[in-house]
N, C-alpha and C. Protein backbone atom coordinates (compact mmCIF):
# COMPACT_ATOMS: atom_id res chain seq x y z
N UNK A 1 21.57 -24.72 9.78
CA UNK A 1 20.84 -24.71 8.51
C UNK A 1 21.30 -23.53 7.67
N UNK A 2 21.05 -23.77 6.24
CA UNK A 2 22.00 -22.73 5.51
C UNK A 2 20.92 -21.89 4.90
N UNK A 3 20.55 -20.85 4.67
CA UNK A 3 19.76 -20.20 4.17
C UNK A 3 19.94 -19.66 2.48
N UNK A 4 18.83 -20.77 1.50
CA UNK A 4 18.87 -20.43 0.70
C UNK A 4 18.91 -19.28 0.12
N UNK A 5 19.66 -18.24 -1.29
CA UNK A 5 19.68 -17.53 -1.68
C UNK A 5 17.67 -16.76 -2.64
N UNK A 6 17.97 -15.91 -2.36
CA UNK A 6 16.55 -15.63 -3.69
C UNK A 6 17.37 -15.34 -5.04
N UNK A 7 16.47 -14.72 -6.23
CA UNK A 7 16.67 -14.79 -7.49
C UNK A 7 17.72 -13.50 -7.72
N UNK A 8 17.99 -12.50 -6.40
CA UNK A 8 19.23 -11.77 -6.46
C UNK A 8 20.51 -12.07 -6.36
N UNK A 9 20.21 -13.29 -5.05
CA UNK A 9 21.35 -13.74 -4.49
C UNK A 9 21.54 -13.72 -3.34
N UNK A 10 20.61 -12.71 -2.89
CA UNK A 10 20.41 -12.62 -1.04
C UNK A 10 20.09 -13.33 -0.47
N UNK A 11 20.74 -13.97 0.82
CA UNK A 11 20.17 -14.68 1.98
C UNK A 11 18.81 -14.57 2.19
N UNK A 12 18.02 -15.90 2.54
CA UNK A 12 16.81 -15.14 2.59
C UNK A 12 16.50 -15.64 4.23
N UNK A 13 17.73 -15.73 4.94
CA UNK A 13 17.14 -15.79 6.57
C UNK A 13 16.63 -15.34 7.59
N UNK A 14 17.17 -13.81 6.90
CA UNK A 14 16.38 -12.60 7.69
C UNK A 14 14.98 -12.29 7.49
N UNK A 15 14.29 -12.85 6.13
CA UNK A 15 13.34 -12.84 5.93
C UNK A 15 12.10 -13.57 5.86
N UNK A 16 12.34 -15.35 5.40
CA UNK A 16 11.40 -16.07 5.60
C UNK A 16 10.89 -16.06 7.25
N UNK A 17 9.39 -16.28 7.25
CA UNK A 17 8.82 -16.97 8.40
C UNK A 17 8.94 -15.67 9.47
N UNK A 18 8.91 -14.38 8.90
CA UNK A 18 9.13 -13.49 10.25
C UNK A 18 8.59 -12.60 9.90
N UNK A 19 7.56 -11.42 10.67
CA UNK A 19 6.80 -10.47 10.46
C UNK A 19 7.32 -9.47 9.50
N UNK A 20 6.86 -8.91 8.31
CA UNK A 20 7.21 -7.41 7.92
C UNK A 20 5.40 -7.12 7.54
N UNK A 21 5.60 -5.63 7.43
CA UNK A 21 4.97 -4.67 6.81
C UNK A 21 4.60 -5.05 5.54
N UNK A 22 3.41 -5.47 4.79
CA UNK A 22 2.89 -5.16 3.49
C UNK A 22 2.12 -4.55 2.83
N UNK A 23 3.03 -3.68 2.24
CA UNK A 23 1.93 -2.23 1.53
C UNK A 23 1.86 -2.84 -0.14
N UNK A 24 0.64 -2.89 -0.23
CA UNK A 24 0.29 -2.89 -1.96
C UNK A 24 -0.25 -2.09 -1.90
N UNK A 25 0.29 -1.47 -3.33
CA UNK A 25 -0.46 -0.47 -4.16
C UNK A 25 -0.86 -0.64 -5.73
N UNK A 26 -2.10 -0.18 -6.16
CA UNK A 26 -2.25 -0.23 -7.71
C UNK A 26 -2.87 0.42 -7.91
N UNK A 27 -2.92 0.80 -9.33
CA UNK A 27 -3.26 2.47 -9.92
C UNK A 27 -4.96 1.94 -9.71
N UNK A 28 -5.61 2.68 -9.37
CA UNK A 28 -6.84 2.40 -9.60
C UNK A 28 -7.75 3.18 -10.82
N UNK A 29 -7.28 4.36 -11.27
CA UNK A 29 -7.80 4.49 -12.49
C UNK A 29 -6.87 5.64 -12.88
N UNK A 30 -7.17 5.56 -13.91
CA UNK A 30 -6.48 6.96 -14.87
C UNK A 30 -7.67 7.67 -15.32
N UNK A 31 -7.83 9.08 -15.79
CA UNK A 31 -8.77 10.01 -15.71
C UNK A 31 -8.73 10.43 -16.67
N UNK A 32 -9.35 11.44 -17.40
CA UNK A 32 -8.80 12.27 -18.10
C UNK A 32 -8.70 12.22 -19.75
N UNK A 33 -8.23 12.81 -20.71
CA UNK A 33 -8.17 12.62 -21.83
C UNK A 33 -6.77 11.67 -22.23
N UNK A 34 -7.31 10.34 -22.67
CA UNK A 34 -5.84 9.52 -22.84
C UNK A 34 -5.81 8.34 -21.67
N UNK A 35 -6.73 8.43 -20.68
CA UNK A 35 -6.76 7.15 -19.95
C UNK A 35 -7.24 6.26 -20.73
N UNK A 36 -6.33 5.77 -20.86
CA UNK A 36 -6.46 4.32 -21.96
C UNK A 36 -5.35 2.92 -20.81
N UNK A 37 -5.95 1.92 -21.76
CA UNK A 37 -5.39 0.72 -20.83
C UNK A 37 -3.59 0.94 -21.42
N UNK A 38 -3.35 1.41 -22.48
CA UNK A 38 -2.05 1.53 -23.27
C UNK A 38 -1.06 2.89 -22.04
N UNK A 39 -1.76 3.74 -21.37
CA UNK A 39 -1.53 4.67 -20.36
C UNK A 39 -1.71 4.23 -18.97
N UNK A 40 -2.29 2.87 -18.84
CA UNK A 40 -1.94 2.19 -17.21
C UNK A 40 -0.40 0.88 -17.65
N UNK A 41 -0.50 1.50 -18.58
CA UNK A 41 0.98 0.45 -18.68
C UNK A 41 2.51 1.45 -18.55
N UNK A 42 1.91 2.33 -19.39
CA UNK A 42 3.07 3.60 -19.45
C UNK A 42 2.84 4.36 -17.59
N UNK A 43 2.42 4.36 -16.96
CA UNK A 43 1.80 5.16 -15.76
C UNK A 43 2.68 4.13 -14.64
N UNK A 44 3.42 2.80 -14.96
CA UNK A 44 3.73 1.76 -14.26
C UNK A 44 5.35 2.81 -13.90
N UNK A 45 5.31 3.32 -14.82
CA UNK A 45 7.09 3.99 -14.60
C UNK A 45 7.10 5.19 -13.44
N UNK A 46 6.18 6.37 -13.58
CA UNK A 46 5.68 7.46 -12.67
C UNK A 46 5.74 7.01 -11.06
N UNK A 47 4.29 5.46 -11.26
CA UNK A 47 4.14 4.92 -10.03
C UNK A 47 5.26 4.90 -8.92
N UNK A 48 6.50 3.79 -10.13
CA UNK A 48 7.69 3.83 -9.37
C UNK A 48 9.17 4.60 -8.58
N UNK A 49 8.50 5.97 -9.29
CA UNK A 49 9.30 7.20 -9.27
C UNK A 49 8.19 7.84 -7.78
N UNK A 50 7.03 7.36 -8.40
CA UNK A 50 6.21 8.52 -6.52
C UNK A 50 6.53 7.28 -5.41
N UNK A 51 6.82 6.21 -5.61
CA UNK A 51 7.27 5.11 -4.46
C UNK A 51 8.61 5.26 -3.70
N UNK A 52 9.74 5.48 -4.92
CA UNK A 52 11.24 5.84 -4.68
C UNK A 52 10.97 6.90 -3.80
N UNK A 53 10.63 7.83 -4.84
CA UNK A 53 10.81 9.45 -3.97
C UNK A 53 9.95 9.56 -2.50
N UNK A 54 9.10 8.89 -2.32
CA UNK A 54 8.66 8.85 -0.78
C UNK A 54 9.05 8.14 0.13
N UNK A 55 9.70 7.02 -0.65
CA UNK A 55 10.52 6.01 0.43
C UNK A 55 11.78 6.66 0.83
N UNK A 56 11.98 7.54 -0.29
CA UNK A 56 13.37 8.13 0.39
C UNK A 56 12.74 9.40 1.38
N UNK A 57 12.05 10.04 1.08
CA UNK A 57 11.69 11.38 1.53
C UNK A 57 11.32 10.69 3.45
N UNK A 58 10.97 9.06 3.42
CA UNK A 58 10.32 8.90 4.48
C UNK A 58 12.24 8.37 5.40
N UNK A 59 12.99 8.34 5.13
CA UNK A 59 14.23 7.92 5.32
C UNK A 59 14.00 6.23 5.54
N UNK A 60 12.68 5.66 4.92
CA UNK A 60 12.68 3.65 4.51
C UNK A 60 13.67 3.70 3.18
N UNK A 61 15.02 3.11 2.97
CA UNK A 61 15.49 2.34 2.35
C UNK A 61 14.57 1.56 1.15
N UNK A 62 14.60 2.18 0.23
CA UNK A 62 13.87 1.37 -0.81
C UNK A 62 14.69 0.07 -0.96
N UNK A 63 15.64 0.28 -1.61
CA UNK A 63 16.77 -0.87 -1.42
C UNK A 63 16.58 -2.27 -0.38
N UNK A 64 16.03 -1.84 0.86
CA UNK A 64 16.29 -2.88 1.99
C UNK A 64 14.80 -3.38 2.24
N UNK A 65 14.15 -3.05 0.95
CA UNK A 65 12.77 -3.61 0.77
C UNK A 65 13.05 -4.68 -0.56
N UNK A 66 11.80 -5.75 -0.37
CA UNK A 66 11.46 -6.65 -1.53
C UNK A 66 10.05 -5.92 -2.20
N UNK A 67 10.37 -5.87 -3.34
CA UNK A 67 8.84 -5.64 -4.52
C UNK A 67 8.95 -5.94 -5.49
N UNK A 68 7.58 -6.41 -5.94
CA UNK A 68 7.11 -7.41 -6.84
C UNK A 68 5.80 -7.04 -7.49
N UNK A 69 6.11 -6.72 -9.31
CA UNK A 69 4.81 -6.37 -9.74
C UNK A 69 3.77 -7.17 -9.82
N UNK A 70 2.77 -6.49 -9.42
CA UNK A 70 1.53 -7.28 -8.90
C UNK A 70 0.34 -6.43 -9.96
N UNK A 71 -0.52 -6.84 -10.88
CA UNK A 71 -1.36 -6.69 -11.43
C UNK A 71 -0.86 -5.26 -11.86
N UNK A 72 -1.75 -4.16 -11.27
CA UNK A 72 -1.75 -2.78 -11.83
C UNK A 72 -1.04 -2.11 -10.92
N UNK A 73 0.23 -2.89 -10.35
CA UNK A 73 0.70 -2.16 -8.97
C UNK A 73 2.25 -2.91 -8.99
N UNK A 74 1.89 -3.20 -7.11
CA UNK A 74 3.32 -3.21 -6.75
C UNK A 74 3.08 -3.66 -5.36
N UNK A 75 3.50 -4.62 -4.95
CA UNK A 75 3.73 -5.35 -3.52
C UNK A 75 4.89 -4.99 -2.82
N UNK A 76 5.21 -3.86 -1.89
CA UNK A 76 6.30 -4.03 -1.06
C UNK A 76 6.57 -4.66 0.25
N UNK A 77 7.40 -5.40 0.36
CA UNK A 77 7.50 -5.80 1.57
C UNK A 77 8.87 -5.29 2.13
N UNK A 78 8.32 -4.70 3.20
CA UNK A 78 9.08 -4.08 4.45
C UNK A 78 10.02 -4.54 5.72
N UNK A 79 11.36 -4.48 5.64
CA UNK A 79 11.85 -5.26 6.69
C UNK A 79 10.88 -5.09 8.49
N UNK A 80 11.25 -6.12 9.09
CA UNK A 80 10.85 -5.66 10.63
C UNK A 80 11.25 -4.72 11.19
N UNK A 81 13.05 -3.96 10.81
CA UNK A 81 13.07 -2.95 11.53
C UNK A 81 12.80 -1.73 10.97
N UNK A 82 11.66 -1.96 10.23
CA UNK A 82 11.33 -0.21 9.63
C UNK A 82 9.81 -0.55 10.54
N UNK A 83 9.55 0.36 11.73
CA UNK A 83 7.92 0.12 11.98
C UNK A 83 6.74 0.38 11.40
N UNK A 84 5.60 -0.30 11.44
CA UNK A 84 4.54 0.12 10.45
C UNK A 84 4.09 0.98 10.99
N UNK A 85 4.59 1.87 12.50
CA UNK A 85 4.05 3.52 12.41
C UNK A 85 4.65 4.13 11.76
N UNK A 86 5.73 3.89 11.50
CA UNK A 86 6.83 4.70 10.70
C UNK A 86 5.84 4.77 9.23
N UNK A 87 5.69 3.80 8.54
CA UNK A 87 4.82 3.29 7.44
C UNK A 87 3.38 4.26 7.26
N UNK A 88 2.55 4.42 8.73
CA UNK A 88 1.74 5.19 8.40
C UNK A 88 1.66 6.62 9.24
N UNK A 89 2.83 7.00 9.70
CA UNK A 89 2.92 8.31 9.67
C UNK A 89 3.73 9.40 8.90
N UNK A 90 4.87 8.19 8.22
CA UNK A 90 5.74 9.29 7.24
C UNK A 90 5.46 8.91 6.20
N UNK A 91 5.54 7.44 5.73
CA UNK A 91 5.15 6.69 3.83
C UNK A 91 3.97 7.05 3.94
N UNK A 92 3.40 6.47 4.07
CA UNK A 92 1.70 7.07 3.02
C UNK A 92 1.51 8.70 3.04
N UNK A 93 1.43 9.06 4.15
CA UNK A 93 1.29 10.80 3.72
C UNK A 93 2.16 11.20 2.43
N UNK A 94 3.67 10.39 2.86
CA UNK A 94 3.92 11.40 1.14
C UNK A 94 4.05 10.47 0.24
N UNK A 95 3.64 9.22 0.38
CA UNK A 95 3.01 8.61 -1.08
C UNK A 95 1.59 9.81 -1.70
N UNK A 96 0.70 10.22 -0.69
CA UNK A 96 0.05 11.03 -0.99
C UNK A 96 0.05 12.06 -1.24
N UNK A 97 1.47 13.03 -1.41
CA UNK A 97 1.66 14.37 -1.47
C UNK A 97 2.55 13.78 -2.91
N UNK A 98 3.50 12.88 -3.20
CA UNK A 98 3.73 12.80 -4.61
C UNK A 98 2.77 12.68 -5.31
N UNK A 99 1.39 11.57 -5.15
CA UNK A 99 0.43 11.36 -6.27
C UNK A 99 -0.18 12.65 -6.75
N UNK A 100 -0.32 13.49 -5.81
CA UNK A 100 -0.74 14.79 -5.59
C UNK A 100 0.22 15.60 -6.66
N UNK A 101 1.72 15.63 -6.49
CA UNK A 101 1.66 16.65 -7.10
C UNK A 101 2.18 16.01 -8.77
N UNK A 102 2.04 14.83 -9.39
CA UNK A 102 2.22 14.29 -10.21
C UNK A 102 1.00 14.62 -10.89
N UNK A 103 -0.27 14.59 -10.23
CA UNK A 103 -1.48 14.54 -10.81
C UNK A 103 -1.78 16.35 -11.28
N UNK A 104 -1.00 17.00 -10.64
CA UNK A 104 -0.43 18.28 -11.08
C UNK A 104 0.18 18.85 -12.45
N UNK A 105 1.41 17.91 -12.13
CA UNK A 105 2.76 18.17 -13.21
C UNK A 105 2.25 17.41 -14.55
N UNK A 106 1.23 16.29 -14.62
CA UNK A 106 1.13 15.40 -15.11
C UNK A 106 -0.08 15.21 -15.88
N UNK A 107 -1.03 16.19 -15.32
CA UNK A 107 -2.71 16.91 -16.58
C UNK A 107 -2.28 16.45 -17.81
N UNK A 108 -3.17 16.07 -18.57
CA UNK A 108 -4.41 16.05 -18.40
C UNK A 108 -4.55 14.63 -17.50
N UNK A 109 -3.96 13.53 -17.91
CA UNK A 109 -4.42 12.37 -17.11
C UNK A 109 -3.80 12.09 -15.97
N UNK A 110 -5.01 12.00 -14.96
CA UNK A 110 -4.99 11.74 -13.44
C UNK A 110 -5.14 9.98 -13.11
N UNK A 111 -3.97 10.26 -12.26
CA UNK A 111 -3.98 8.83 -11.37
C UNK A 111 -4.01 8.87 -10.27
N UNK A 112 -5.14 7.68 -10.34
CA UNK A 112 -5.44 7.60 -8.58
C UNK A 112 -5.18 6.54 -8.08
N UNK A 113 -4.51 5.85 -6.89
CA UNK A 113 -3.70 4.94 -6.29
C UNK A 113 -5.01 4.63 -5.26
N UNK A 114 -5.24 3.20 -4.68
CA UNK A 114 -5.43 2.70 -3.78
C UNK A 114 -4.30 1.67 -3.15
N UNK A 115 -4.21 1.38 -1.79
CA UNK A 115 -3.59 0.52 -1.46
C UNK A 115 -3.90 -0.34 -0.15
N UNK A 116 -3.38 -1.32 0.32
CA UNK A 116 -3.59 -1.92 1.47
C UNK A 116 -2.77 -1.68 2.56
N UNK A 117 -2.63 -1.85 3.38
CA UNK A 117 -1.44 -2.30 4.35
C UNK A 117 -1.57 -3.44 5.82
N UNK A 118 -1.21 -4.41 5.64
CA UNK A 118 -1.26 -5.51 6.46
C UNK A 118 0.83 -5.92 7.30
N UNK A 119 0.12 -6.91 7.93
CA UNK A 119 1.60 -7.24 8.87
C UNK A 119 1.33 -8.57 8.62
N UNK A 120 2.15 -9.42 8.96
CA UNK A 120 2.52 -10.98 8.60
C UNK A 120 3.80 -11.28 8.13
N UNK A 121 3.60 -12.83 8.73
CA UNK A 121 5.44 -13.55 7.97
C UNK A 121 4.98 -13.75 6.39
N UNK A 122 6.14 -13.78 5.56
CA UNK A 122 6.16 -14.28 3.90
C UNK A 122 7.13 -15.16 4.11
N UNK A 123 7.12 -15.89 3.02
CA UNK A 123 7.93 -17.15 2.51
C UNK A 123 9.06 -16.59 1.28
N UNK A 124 9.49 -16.66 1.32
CA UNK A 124 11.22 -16.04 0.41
C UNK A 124 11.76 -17.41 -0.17
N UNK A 125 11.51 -17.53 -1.78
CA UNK A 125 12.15 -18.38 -2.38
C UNK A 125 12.71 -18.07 -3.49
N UNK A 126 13.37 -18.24 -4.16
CA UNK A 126 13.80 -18.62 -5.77
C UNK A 126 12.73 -18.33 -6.71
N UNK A 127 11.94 -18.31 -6.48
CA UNK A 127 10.76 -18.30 -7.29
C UNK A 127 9.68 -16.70 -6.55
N UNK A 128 10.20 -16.48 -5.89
CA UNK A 128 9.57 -15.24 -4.98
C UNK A 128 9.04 -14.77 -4.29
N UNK A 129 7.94 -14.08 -3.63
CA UNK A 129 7.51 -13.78 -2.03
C UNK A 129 6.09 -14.87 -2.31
N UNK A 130 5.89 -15.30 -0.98
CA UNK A 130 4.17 -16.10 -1.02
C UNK A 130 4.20 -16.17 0.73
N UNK A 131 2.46 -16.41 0.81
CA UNK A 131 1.90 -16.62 2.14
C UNK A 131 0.96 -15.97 2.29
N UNK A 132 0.23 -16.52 3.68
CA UNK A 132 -1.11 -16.08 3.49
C UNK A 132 -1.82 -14.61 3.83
N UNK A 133 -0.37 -13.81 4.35
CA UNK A 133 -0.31 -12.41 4.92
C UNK A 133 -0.38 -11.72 3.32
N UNK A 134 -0.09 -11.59 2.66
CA UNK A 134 0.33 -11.76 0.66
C UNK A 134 -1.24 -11.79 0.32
N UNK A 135 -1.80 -12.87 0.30
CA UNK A 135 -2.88 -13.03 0.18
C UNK A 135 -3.77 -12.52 0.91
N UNK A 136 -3.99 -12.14 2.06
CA UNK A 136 -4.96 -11.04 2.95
C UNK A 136 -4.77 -9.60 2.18
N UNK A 137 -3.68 -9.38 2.01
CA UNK A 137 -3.46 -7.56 1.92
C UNK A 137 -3.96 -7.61 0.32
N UNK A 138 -3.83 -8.45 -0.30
CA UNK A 138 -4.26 -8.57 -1.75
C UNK A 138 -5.84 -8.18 -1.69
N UNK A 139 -6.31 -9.13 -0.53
CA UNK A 139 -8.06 -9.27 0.03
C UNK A 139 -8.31 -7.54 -0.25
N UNK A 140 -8.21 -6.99 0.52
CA UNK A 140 -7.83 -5.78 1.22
C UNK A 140 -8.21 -5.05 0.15
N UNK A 141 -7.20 -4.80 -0.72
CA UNK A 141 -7.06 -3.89 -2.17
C UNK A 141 -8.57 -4.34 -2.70
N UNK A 142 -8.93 -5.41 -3.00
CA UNK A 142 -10.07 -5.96 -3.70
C UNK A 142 -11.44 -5.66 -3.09
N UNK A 143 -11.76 -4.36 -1.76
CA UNK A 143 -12.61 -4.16 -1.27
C UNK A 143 -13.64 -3.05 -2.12
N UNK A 144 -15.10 -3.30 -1.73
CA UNK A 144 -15.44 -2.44 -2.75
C UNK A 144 -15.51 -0.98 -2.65
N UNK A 145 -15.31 -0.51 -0.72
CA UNK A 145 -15.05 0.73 -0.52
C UNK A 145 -14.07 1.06 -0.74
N UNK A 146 -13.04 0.44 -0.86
CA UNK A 146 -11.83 0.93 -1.52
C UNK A 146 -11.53 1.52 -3.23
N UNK A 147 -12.21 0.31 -3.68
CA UNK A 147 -12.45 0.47 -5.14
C UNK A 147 -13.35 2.00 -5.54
N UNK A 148 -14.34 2.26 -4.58
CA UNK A 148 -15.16 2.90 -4.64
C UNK A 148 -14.90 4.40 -4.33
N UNK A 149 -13.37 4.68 -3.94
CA UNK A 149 -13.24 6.16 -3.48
C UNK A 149 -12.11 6.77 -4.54
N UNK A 150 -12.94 8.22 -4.75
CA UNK A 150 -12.43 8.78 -5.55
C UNK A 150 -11.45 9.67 -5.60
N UNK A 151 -10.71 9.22 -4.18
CA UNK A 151 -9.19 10.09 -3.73
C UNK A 151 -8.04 9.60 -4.67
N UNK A 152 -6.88 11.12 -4.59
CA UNK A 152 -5.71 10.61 -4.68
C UNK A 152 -5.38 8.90 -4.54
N UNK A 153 -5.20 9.09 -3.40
CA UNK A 153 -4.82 7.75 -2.48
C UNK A 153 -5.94 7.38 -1.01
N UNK A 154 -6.35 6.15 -1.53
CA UNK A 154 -7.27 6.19 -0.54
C UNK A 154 -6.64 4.11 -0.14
N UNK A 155 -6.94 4.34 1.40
CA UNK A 155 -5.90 3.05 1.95
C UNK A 155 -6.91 2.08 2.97
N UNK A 156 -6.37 0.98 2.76
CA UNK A 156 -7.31 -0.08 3.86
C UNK A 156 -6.18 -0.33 4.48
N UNK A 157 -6.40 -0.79 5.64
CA UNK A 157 -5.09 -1.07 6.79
C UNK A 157 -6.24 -1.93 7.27
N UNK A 158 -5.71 -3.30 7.46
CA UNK A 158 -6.18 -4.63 8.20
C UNK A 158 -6.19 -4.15 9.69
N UNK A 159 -7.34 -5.30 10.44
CA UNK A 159 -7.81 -4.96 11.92
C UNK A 159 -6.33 -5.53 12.62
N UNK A 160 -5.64 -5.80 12.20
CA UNK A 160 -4.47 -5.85 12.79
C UNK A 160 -3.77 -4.95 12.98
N UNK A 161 -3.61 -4.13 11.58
CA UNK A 161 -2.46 -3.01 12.03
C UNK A 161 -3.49 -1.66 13.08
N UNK A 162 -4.48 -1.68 12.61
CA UNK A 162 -5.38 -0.78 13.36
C UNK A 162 -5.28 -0.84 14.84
N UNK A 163 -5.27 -2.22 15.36
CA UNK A 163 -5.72 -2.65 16.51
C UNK A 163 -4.53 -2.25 17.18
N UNK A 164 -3.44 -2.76 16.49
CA UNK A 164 -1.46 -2.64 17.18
C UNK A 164 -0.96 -1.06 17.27
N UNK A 165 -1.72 0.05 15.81
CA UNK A 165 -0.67 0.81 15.58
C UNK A 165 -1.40 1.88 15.46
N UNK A 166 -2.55 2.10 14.70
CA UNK A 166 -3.58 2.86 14.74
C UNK A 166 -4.43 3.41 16.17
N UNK A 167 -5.15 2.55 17.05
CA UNK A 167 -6.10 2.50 17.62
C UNK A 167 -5.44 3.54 18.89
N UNK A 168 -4.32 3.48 19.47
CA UNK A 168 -4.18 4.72 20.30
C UNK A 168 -3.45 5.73 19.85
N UNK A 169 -2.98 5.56 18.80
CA UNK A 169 -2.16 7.27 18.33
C UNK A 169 -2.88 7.91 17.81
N UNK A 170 -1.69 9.10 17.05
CA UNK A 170 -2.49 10.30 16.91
C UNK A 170 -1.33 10.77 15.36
N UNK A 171 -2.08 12.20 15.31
CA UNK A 171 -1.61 12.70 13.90
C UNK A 171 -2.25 11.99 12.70
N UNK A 172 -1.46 11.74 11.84
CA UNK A 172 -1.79 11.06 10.15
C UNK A 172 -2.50 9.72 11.00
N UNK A 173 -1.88 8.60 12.19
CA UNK A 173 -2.58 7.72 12.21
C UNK A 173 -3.46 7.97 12.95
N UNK A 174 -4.68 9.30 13.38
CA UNK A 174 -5.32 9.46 13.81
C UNK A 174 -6.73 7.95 13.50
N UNK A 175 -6.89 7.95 14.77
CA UNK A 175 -7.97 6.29 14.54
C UNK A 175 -9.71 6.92 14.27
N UNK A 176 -9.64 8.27 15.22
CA UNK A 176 -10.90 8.80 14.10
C UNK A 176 -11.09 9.02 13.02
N UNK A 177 -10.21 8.95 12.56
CA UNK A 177 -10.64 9.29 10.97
C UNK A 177 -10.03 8.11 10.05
N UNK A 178 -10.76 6.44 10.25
CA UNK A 178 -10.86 5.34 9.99
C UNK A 178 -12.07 4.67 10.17
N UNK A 179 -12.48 4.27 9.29
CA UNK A 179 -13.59 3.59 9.14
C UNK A 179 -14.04 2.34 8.97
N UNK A 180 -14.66 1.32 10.23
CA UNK A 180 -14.97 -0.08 10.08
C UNK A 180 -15.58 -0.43 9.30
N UNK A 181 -15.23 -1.30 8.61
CA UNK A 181 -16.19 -2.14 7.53
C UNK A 181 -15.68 -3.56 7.51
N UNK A 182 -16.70 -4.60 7.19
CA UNK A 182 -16.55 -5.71 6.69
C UNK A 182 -16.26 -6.41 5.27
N UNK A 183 -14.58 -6.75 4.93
CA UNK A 183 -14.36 -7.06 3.97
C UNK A 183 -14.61 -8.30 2.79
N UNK A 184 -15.64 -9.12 3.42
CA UNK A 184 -15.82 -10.25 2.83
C UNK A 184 -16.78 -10.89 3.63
N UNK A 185 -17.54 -12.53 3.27
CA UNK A 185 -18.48 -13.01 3.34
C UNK A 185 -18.28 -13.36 4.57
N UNK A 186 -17.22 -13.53 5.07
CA UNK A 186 -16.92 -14.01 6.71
C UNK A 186 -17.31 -12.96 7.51
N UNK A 187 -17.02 -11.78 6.86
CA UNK A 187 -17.63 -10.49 8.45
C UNK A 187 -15.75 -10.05 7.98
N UNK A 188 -14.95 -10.11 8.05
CA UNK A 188 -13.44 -9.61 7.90
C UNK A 188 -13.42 -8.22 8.78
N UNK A 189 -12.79 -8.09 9.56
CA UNK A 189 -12.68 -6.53 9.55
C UNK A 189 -11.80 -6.01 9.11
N UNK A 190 -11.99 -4.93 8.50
CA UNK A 190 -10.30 -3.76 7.73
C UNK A 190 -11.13 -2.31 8.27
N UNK A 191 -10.13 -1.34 7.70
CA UNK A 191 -10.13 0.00 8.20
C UNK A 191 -9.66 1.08 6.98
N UNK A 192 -10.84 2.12 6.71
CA UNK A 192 -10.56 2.34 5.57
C UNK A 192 -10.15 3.74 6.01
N UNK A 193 -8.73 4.18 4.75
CA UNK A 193 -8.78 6.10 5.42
C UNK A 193 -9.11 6.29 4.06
N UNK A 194 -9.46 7.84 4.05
CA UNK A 194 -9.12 8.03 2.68
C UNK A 194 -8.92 9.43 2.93
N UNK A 195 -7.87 10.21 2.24
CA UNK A 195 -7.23 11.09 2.80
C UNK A 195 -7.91 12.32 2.54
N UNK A 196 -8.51 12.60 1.46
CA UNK A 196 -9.94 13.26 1.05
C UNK A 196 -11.06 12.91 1.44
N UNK A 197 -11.48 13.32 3.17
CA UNK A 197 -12.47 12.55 2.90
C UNK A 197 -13.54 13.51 2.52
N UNK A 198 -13.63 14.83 2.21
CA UNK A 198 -14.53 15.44 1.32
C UNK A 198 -14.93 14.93 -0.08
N UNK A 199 -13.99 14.32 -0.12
CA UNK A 199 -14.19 13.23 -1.81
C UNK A 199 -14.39 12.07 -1.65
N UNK A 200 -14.96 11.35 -0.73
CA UNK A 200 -15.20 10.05 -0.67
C UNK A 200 -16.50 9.85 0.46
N UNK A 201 -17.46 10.89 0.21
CA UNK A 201 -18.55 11.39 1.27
C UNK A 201 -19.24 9.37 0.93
N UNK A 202 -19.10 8.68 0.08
CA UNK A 202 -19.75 7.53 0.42
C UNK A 202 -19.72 6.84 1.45
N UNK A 203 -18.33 6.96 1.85
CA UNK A 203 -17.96 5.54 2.84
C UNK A 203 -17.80 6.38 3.79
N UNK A 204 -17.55 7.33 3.85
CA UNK A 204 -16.97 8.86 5.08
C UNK A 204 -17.65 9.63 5.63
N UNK A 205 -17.52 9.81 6.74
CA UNK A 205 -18.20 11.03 7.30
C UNK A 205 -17.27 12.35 8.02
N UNK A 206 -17.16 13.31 8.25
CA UNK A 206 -16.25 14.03 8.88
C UNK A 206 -15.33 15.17 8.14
C-alpha cells in the first residue's frame, strides 16, 4: 500500500493510525492595558516564538512535529519517538519559563497560556490532522478548572498520560502536585497542574 502524501508533501505512513503526543495550547487571556481581541490576534506571533524556542531549548525538533492553528492556539502533534516524559519534564517547564519571561519583556499586556496534553493515534490527510484523541485533548482545554486558573501556564494531562507517565515519577512530573477532577457529564477523569499553585488556591492545595 502506498502512503498518501499530506498538503506538504510528506508521507503520511509514519503517522496515520499510530500513537503520538498531543499538546494544545491557547492563549487564555491577555491582561493588562491593550488586551483587546485585536492583541489576541497580534499575540498569535509571540505564542509561536515561546513554542519554537522551547521546543528547541527541550532538544524536540519542531520541524519533526505537525501543527495546526486551532482557535486561540495551536495543536501540536508529536512524533512517537519523542516520549511524553520527555514532553512533561523538559517542554512544558520551559514553555513555562518563556511565557514567564515574555510576560516580563512584554508589560504592560500579560499572556496567559493554558493547555492540554493527551496520547492517541490521528488520521493524516490532505485536508489535515482528525480523530478522536484531537477531539479528547480539545475536551481537556475546555475544562472549567482549567479555564479558571490564573497561572502563567496552567495544564490538564488526560488519565492516560497520568496513569502511563505521571503516576510513578518524580521532579516537574511529580504526581503530587496533580489534581483529580472530573471533566464532563460522564465522570471523565483528567489531571490538572498548575505551575503556580499559590495562584490558583481554587482548584489547589499545597
Amino acid at each position: 500500500m502506498t502512503a498518501s502524501p499530506d498538503r506538504f508533501g510528506r508521507s503520511t505512513d509514519r503517522w496515520d493510525h499510530v500513537n503520538h503526543s498531543l499538546l494544545f495550547l491557547e492563549i487564555a487571556s491577555l491582561s493588562g492595558p491593550g488586551g483587546t481581541e485585536n492583541d489576541r490576534e497580534m499575540a498569535r506571533a509571540p505564542l509561536h516564538r515561546v513554542l519554537r524556542d522551547a521546543f528547541a531549548e527541550s532538544d524536540i525538533p519542531w520541524s519533526s512535529c505537525r501543527h495546526t492553528e486551532r482557535h486561540d492556539g495551536v495543536l501540536v502533534v508529536i512524533p512517537p519517538s519523542v516520549t511524553t516524559s520527555a514532553i512533561v519534564d523538559r517542554l512544558i517547564p520551559r514553555i513555562r519559563d518563556r511565557v514567564r519571561r515574555y510576560n516580563r519583556e512584554a508589560a504592560p499586556v500579560r499572556m496567559q497560556l493554558r493547555a492540554s496534553l493527551h496520547v492517541g493515534p490521528v488520521t493524516v490527510s490532505a485536508g489535515g490532522l482528525s480523530g478522536q484523541a484531537i477531539a479528547a485533548a480539545s475536551r481537556l482545554l475546555s475544562a472549567p478548572e482549567l479555564t479558571g486558573s490564573d497561572s502563567d501556564l496552567a495544564v490538564m494531562v488526560s488519565s492516560q498520560v497520568y496513569e502511563t507517565v505521571i503516576r510513578h515519577a518524580s521532579g516537574y512530573a511529580d504526581p503530587t502536585r496533580y489534581l483529580e477532577i472530573r471533566t464532563d457529564e460522564s465522570g471523565t477523569a483528567a489531571w490538572l497542574f498548575a505551575p503556580d499553585p499559590g495562584t490558583s488556591s481554587r482548584y489547589w492545595a499545597g
